[in-house]
PDB file of N, CA and C in Angstrom:
ATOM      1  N   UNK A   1     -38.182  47.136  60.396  1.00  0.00           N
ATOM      2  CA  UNK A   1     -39.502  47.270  59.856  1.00  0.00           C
ATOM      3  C   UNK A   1     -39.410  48.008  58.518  1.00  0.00           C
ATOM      4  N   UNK A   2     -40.039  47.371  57.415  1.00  0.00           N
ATOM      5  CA  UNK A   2     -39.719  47.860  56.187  1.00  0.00           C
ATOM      6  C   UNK A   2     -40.940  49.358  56.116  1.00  0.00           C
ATOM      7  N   UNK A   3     -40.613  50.099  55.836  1.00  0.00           N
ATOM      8  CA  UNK A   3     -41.299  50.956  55.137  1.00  0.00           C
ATOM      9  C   UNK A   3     -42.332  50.968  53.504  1.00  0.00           C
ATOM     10  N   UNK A   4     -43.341  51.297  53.779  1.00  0.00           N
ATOM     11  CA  UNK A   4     -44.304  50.890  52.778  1.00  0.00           C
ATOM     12  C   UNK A   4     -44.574  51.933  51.970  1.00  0.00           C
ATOM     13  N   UNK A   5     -44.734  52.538  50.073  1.00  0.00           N
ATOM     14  CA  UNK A   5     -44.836  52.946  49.731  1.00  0.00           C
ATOM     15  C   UNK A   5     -46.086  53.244  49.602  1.00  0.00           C
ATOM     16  N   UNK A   6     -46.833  54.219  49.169  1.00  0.00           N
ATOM     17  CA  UNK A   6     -47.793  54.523  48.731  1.00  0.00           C
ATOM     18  C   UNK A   6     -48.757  54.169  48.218  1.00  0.00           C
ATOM     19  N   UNK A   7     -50.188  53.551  48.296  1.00  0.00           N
ATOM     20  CA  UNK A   7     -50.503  52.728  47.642  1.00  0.00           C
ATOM     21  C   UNK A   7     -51.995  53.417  46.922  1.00  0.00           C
ATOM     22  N   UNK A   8     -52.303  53.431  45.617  1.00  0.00           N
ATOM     23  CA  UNK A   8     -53.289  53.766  44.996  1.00  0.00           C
ATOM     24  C   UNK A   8     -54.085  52.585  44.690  1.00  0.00           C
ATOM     25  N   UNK A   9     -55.161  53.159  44.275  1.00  0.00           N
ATOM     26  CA  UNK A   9     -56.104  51.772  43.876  1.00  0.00           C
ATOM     27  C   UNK A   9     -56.187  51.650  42.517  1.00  0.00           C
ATOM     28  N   UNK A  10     -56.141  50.574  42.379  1.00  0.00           N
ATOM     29  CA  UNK A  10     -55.523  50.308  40.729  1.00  0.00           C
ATOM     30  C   UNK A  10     -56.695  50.675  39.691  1.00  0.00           C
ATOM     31  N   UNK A  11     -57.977  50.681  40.203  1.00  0.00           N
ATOM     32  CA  UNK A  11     -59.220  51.057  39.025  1.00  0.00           C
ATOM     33  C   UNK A  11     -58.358  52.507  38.716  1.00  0.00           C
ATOM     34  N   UNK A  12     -57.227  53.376  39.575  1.00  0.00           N
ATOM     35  CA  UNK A  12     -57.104  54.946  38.833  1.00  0.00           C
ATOM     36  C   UNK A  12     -56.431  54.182  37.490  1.00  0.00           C
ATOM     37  N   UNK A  13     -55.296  53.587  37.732  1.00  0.00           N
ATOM     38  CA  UNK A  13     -54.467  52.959  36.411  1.00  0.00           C
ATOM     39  C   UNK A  13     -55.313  52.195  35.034  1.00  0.00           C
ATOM     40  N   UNK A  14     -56.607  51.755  35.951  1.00  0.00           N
ATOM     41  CA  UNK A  14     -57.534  51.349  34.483  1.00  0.00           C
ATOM     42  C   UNK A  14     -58.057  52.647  33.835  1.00  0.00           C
ATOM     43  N   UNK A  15     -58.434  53.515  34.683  1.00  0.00           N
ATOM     44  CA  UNK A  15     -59.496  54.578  34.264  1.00  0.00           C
ATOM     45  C   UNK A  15     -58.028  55.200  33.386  1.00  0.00           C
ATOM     46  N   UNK A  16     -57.055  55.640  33.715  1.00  0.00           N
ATOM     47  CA  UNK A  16     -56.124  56.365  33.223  1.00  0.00           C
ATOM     48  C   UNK A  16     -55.214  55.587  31.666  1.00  0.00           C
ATOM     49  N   UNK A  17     -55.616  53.919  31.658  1.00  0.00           N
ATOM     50  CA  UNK A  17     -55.437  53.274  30.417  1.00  0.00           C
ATOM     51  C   UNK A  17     -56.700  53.022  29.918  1.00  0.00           C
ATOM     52  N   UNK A  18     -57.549  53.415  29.863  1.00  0.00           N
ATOM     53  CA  UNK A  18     -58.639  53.327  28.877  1.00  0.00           C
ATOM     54  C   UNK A  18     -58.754  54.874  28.377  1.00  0.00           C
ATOM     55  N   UNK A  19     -58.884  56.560  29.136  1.00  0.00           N
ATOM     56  CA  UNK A  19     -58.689  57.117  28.807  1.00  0.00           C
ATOM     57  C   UNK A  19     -57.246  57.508  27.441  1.00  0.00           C
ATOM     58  N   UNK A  20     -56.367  56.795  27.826  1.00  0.00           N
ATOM     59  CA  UNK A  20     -55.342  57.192  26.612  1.00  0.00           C
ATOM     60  C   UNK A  20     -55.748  56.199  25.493  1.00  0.00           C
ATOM     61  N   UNK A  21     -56.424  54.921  25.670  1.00  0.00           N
ATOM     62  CA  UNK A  21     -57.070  54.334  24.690  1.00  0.00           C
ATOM     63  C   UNK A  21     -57.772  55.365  23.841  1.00  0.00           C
ATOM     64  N   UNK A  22     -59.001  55.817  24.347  1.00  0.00           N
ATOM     65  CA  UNK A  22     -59.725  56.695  23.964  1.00  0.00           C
ATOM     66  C   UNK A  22     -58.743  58.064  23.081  1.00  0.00           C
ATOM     67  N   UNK A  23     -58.012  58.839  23.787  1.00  0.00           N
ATOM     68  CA  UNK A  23     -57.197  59.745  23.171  1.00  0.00           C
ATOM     69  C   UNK A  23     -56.701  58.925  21.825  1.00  0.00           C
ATOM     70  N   UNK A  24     -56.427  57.961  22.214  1.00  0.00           N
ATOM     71  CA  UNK A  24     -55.436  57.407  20.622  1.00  0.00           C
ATOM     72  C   UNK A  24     -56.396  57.309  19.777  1.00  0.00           C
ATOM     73  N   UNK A  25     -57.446  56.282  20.116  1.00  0.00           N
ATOM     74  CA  UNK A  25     -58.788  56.580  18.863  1.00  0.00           C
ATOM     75  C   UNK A  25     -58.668  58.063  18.240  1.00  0.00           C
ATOM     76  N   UNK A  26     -58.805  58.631  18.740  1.00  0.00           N
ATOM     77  CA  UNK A  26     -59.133  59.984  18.545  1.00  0.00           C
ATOM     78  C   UNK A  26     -58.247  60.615  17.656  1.00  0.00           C
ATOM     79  N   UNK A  27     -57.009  60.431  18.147  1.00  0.00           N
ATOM     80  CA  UNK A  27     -55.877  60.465  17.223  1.00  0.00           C
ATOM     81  C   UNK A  27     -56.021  59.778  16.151  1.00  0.00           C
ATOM     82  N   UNK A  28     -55.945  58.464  16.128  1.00  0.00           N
ATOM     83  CA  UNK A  28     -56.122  57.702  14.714  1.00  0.00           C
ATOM     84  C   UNK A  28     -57.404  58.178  13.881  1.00  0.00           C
ATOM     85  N   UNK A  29     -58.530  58.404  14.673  1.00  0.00           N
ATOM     86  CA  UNK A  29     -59.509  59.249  13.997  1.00  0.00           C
ATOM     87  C   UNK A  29     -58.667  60.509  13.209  1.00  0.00           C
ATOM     88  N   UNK A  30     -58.727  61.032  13.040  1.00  0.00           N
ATOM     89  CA  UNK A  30     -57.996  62.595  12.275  1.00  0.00           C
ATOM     90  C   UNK A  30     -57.566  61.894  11.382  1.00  0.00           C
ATOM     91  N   UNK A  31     -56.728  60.950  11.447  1.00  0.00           N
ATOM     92  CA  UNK A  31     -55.937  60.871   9.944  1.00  0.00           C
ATOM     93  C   UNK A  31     -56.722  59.716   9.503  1.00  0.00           C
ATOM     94  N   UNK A  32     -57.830  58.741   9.630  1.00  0.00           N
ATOM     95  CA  UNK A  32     -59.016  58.708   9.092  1.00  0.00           C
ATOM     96  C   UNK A  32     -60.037  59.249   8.617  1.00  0.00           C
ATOM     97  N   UNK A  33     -60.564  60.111   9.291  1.00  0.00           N
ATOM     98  CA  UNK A  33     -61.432  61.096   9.074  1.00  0.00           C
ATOM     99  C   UNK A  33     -60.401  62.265   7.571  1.00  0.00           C
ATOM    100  N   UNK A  34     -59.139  62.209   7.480  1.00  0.00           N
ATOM    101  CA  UNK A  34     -58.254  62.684   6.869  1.00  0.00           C
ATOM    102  C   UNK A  34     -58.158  64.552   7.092  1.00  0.00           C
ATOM    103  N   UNK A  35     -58.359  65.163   7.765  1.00  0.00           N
ATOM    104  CA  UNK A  35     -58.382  66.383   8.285  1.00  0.00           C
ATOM    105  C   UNK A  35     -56.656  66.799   7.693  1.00  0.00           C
ATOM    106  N   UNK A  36     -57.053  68.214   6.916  1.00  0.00           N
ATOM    107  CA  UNK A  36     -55.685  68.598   6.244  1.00  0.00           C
ATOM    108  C   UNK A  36     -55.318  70.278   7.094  1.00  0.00           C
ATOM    109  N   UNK A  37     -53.881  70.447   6.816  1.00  0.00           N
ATOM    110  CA  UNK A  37     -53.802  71.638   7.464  1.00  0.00           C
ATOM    111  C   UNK A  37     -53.314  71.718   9.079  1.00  0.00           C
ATOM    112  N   UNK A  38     -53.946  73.099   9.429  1.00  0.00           N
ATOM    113  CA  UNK A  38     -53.596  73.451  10.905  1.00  0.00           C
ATOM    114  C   UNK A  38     -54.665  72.975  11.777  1.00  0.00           C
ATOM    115  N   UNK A  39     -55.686  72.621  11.592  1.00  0.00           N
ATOM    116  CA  UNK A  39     -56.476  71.544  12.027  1.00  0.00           C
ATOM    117  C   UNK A  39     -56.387  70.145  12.411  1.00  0.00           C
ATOM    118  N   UNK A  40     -55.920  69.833  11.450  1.00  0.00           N
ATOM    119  CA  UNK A  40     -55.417  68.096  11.545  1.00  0.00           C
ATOM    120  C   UNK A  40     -53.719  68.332  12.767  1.00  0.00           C
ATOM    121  N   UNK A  41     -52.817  69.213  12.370  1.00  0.00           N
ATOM    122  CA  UNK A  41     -51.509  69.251  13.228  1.00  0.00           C
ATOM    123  C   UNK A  41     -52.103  69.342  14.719  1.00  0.00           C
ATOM    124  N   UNK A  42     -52.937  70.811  14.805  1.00  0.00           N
ATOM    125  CA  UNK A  42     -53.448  71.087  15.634  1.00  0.00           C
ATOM    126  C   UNK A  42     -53.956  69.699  17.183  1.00  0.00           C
ATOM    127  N   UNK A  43     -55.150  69.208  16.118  1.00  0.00           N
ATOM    128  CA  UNK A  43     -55.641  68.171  17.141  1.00  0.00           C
ATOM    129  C   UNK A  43     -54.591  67.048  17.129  1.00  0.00           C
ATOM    130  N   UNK A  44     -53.569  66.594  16.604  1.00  0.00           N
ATOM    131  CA  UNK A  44     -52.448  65.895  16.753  1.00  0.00           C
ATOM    132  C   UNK A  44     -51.876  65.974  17.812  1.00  0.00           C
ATOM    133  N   UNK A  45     -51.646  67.291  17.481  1.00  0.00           N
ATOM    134  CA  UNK A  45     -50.640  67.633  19.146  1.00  0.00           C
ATOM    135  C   UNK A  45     -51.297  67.665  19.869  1.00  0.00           C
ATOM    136  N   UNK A  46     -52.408  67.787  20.319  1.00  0.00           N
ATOM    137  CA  UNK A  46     -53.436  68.445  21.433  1.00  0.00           C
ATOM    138  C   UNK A  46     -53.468  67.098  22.024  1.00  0.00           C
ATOM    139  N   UNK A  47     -53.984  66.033  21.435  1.00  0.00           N
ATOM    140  CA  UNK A  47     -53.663  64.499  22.085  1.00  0.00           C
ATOM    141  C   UNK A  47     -52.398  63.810  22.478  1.00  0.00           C
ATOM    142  N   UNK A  48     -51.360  64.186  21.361  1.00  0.00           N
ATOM    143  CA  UNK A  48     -50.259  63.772  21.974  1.00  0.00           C
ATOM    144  C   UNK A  48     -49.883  64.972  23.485  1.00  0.00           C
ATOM    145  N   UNK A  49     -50.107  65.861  23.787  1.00  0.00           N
ATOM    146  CA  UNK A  49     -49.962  66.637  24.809  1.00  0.00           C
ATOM    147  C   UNK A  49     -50.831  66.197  26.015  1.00  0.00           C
ATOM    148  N   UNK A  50     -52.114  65.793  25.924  1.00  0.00           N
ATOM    149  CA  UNK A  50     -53.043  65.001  26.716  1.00  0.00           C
ATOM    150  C   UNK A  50     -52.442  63.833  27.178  1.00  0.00           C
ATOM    151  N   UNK A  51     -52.072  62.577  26.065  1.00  0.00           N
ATOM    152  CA  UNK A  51     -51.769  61.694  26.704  1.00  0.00           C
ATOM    153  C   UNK A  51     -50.622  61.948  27.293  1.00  0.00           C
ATOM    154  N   UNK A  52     -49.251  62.255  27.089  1.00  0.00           N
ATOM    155  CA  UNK A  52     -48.245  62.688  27.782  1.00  0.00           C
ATOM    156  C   UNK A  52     -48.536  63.174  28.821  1.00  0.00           C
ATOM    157  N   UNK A  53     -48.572  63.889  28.860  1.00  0.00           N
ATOM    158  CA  UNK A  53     -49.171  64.615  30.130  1.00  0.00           C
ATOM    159  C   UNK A  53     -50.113  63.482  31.614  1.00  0.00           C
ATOM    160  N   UNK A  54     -50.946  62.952  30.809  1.00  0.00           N
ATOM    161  CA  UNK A  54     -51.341  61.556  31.733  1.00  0.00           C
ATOM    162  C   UNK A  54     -50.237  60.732  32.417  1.00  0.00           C
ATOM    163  N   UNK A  55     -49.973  60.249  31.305  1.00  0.00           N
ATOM    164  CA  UNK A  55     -48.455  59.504  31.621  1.00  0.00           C
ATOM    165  C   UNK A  55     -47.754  59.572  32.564  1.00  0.00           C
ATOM    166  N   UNK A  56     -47.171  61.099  32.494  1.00  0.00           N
ATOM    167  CA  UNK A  56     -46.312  61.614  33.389  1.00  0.00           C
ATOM    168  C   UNK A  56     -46.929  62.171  34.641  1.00  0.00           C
ATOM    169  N   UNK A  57     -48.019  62.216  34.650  1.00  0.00           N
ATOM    170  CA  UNK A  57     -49.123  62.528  36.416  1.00  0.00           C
ATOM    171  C   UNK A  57     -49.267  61.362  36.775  1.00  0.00           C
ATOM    172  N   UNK A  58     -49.828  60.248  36.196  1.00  0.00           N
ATOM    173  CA  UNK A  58     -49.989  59.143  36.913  1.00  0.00           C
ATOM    174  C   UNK A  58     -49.125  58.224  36.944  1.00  0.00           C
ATOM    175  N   UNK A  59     -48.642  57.558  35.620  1.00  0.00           N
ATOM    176  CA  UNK A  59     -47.578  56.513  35.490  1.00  0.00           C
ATOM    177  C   UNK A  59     -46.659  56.904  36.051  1.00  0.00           C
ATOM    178  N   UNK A  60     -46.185  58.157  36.022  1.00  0.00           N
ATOM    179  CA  UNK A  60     -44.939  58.396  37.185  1.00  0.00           C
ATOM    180  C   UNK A  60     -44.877  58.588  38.564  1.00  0.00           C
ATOM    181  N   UNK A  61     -46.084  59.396  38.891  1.00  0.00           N
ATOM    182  CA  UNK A  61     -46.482  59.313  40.283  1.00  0.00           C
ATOM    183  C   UNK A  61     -46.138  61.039  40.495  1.00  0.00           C
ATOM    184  N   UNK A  62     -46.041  62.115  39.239  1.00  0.00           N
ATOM    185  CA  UNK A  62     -46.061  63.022  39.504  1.00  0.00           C
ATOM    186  C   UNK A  62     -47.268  63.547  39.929  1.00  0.00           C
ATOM    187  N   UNK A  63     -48.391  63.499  40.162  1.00  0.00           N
ATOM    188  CA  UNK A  63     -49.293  64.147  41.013  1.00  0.00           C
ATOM    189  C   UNK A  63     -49.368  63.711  42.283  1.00  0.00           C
ATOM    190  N   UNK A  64     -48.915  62.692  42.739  1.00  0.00           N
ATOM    191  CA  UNK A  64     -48.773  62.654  44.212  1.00  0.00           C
ATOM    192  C   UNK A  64     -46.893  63.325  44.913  1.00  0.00           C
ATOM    193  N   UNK A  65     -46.261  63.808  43.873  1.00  0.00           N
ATOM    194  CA  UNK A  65     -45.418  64.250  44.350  1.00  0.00           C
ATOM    195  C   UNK A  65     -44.953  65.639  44.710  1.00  0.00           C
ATOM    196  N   UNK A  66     -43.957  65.877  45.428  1.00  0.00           N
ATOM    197  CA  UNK A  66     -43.766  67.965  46.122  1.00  0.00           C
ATOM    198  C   UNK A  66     -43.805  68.873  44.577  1.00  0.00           C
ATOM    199  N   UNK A  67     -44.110  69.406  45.198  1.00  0.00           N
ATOM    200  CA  UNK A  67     -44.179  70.889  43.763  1.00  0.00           C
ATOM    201  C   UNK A  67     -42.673  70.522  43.464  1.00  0.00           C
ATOM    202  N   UNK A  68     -41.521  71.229  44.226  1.00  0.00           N
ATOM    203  CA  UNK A  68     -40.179  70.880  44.021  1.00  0.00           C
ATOM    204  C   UNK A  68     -39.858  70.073  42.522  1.00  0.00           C
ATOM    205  N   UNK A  69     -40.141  68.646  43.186  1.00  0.00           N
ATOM    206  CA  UNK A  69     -39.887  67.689  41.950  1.00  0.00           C
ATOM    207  C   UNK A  69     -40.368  67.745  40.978  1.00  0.00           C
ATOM    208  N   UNK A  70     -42.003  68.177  40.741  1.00  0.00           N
ATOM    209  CA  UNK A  70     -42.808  69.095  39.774  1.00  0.00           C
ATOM    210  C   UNK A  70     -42.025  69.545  39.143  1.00  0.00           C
ATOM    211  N   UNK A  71     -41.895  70.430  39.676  1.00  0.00           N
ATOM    212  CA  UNK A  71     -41.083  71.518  38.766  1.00  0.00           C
ATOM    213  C   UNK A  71     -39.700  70.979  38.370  1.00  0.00           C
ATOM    214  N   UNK A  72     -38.918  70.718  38.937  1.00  0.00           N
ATOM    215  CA  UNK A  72     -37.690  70.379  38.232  1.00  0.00           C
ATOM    216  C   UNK A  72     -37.710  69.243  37.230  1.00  0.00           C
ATOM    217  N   UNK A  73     -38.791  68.372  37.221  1.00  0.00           N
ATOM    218  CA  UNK A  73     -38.790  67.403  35.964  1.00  0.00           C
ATOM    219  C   UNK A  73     -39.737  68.104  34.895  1.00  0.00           C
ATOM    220  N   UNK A  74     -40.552  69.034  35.122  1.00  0.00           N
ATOM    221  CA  UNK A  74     -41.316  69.526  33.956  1.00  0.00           C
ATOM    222  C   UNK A  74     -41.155  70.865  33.494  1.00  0.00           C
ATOM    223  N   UNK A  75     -40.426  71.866  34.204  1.00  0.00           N
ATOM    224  CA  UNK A  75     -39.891  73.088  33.860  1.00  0.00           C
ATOM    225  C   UNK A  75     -38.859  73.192  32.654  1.00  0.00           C
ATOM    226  N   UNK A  76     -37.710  72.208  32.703  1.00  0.00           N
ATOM    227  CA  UNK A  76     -36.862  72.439  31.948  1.00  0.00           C
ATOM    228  C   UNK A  76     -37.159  72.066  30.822  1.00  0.00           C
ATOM    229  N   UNK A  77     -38.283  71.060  30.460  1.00  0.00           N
ATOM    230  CA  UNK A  77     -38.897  70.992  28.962  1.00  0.00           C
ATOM    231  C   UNK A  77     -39.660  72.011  28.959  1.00  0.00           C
ATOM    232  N   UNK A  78     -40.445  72.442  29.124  1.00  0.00           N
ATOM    233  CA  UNK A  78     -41.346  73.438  29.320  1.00  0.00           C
ATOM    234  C   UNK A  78     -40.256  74.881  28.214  1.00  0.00           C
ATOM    235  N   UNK A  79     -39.184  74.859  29.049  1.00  0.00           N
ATOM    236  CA  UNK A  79     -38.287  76.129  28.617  1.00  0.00           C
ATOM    237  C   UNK A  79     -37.671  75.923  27.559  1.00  0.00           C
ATOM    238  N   UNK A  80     -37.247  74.545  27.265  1.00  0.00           N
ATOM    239  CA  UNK A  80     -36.801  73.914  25.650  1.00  0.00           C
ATOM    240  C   UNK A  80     -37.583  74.713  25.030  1.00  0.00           C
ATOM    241  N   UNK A  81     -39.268  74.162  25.620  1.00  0.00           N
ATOM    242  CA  UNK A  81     -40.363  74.387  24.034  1.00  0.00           C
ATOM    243  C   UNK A  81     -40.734  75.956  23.601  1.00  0.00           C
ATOM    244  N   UNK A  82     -40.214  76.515  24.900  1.00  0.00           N
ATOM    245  CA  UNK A  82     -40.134  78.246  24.804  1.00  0.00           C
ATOM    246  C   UNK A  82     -39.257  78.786  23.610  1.00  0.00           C
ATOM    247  N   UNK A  83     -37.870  77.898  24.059  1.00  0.00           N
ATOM    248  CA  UNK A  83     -36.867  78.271  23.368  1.00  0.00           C
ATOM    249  C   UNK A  83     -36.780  77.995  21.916  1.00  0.00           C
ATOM    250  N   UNK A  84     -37.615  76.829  21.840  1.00  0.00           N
ATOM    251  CA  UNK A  84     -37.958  76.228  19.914  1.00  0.00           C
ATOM    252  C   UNK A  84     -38.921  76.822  19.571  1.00  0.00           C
ATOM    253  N   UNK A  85     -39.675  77.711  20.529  1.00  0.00           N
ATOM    254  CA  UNK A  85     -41.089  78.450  19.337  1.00  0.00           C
ATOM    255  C   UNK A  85     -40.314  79.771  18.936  1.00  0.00           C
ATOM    256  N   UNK A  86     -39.639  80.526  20.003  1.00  0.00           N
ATOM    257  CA  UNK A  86     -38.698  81.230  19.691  1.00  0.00           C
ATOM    258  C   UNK A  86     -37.891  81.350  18.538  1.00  0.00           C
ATOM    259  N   UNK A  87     -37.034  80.373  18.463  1.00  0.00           N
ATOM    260  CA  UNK A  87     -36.377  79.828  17.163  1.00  0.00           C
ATOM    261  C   UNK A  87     -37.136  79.900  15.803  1.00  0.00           C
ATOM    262  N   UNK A  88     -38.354  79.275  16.198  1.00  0.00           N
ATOM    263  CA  UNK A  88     -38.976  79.165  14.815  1.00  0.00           C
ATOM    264  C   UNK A  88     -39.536  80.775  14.265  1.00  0.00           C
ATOM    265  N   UNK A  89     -39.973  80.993  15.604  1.00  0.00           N
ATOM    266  CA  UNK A  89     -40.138  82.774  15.090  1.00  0.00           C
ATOM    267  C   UNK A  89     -38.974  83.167  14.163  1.00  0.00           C
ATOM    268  N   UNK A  90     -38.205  83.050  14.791  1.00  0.00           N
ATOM    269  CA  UNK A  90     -36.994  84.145  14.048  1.00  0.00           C
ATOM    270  C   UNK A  90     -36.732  83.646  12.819  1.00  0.00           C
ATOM    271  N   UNK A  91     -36.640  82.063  12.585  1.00  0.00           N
ATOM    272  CA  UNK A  91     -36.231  81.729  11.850  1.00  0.00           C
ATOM    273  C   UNK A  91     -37.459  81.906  10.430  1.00  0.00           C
ATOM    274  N   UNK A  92     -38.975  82.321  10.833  1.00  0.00           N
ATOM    275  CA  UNK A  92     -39.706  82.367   9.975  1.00  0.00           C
ATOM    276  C   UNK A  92     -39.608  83.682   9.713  1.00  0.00           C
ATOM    277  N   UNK A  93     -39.344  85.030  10.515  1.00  0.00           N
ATOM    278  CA  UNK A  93     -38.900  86.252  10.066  1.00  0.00           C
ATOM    279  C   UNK A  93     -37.343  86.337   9.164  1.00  0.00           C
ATOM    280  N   UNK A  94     -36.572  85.366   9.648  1.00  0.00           N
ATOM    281  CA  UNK A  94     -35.264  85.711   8.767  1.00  0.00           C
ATOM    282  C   UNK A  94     -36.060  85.204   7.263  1.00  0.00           C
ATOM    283  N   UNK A  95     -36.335  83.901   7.226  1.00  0.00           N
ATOM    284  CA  UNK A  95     -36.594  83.221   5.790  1.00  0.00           C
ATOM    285  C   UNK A  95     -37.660  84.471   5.158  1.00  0.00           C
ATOM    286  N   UNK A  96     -38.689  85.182   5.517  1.00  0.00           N
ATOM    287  CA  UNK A  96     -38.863  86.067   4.902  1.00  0.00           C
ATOM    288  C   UNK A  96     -38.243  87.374   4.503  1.00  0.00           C
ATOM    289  N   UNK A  97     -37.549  87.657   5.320  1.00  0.00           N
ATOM    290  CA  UNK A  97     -36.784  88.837   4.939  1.00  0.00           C
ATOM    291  C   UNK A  97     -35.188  88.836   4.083  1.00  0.00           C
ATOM    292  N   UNK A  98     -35.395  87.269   3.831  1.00  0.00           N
ATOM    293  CA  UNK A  98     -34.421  87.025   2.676  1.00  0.00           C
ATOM    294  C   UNK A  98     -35.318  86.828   1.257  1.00  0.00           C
ATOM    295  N   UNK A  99     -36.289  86.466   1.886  1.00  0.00           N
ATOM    296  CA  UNK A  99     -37.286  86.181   0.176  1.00  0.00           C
ATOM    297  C   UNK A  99     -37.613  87.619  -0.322  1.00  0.00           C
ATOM    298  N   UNK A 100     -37.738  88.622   0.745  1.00  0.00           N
ATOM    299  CA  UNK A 100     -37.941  89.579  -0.041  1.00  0.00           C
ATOM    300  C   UNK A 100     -36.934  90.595  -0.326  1.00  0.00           C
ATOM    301  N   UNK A 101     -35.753  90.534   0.004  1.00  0.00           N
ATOM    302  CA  UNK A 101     -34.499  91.257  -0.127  1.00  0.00           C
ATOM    303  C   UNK A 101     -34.097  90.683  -1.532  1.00  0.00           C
ATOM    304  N   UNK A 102     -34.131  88.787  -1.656  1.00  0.00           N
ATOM    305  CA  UNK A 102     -33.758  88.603  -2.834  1.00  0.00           C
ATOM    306  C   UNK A 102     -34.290  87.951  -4.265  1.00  0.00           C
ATOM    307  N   UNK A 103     -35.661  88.881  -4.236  1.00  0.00           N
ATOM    308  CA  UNK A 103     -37.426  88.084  -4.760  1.00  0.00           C
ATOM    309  C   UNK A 103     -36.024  88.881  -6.276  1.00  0.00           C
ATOM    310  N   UNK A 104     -35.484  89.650  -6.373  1.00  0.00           N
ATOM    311  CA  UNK A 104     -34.970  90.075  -7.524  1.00  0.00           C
ATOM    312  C   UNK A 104     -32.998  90.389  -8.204  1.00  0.00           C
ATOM    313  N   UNK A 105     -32.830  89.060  -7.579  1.00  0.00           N
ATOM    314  CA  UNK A 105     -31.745  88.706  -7.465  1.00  0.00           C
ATOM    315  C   UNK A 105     -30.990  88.271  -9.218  1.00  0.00           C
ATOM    316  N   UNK A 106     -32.389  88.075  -9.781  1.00  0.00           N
ATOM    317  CA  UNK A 106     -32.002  87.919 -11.533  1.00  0.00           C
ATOM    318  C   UNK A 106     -31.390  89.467 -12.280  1.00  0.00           C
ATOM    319  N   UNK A 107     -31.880  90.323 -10.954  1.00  0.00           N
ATOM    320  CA  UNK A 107     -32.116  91.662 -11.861  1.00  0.00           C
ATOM    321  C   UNK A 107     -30.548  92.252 -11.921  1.00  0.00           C
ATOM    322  N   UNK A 108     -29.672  91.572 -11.011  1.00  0.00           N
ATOM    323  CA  UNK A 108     -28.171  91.800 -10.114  1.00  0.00           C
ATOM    324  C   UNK A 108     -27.731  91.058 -11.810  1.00  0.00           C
ATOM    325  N   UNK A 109     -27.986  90.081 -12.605  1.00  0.00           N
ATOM    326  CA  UNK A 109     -27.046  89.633 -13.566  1.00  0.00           C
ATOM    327  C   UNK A 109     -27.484  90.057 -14.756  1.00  0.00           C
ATOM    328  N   UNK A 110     -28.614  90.910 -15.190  1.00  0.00           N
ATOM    329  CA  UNK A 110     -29.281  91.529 -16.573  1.00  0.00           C
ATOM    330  C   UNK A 110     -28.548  92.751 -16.529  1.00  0.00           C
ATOM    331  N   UNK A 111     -27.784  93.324 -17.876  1.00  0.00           N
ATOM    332  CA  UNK A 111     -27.586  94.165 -18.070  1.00  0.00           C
ATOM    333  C   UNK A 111     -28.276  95.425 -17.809  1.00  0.00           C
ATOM    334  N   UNK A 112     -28.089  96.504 -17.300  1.00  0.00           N
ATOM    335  CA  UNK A 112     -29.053  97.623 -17.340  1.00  0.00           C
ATOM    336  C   UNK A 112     -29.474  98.766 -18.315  1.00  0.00           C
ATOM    337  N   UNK A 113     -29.859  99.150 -18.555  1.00  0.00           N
ATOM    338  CA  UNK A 113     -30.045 100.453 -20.120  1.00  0.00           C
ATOM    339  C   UNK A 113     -29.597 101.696 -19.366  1.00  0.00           C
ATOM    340  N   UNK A 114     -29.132 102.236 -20.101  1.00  0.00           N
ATOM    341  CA  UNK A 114     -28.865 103.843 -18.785  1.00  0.00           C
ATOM    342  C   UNK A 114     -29.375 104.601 -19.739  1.00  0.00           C
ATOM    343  N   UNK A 115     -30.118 105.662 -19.447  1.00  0.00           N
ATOM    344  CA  UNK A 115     -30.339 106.858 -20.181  1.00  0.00           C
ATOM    345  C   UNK A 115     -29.858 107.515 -21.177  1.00  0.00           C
ATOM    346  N   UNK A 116     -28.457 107.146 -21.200  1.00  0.00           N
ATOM    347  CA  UNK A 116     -27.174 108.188 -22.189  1.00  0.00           C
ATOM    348  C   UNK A 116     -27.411 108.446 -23.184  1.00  0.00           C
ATOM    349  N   UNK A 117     -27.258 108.334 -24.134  1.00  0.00           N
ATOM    350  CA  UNK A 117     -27.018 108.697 -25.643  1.00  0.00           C
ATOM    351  C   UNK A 117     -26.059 108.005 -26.642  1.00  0.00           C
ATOM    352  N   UNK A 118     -24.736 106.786 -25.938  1.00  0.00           N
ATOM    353  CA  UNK A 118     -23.618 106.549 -26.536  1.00  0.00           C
ATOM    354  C   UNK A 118     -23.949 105.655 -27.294  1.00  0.00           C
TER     355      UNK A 118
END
């Protein structure tokens, strides 16, 4: 006797492809609407994070599955993106603390005047 998988009703898979329809409008809206800045990045990602996120609950079948598997397919990105905001921190504190260590790096090859008298 075969064993039978799980079966959902397919209006969730319409409701869940017309919703990312909708998200993408939305998306393509912004860079129509032409939105510049941390605004425009902002709602970029915010949709690409929405629809992904759909994707991977329904198209994969992660919301009907154990926390367990949860977690082990979405934790370890999760800790990447920890580890790259991280990165970018430091890396936006180093790049400043070289701009201002060497904002006067012309001044290292100009002769200097000294006080003396000779």
């Amino acid at each position: 006797m075969a064993v039978e998988g799980q079966q959902h009703p397919i209006s969730i898979y319409f409701w869940i492809w017309g919703l990312l329809f909708v998200l993408s409008a939305l998306s393509y809206t912004v860079d129509y609407m032409a939105f510049q800045g941390m605004l425009r990045w902002s709602l970029i990602l915010i949709f690409m994070m929405l629809k992904a996120g759909l994707i991977v609950a329904i198209f994969m079948h992660m919301i009907w599955e154990r926390l367990a598997i949860v977690y082990a397919v979405l934790v370890p990105p999760l800790v990447i993106l920890v580890l790259i905001l991280l990165m970018a921190l430091e890396a936006d504190y180093t790049f400043s603390t070289r701009a201002e260590f060497f904002s006067d790096w012309r001044l290292f090859f100009t002769p200097q005047e000294h006080g003396g008298g000779h």
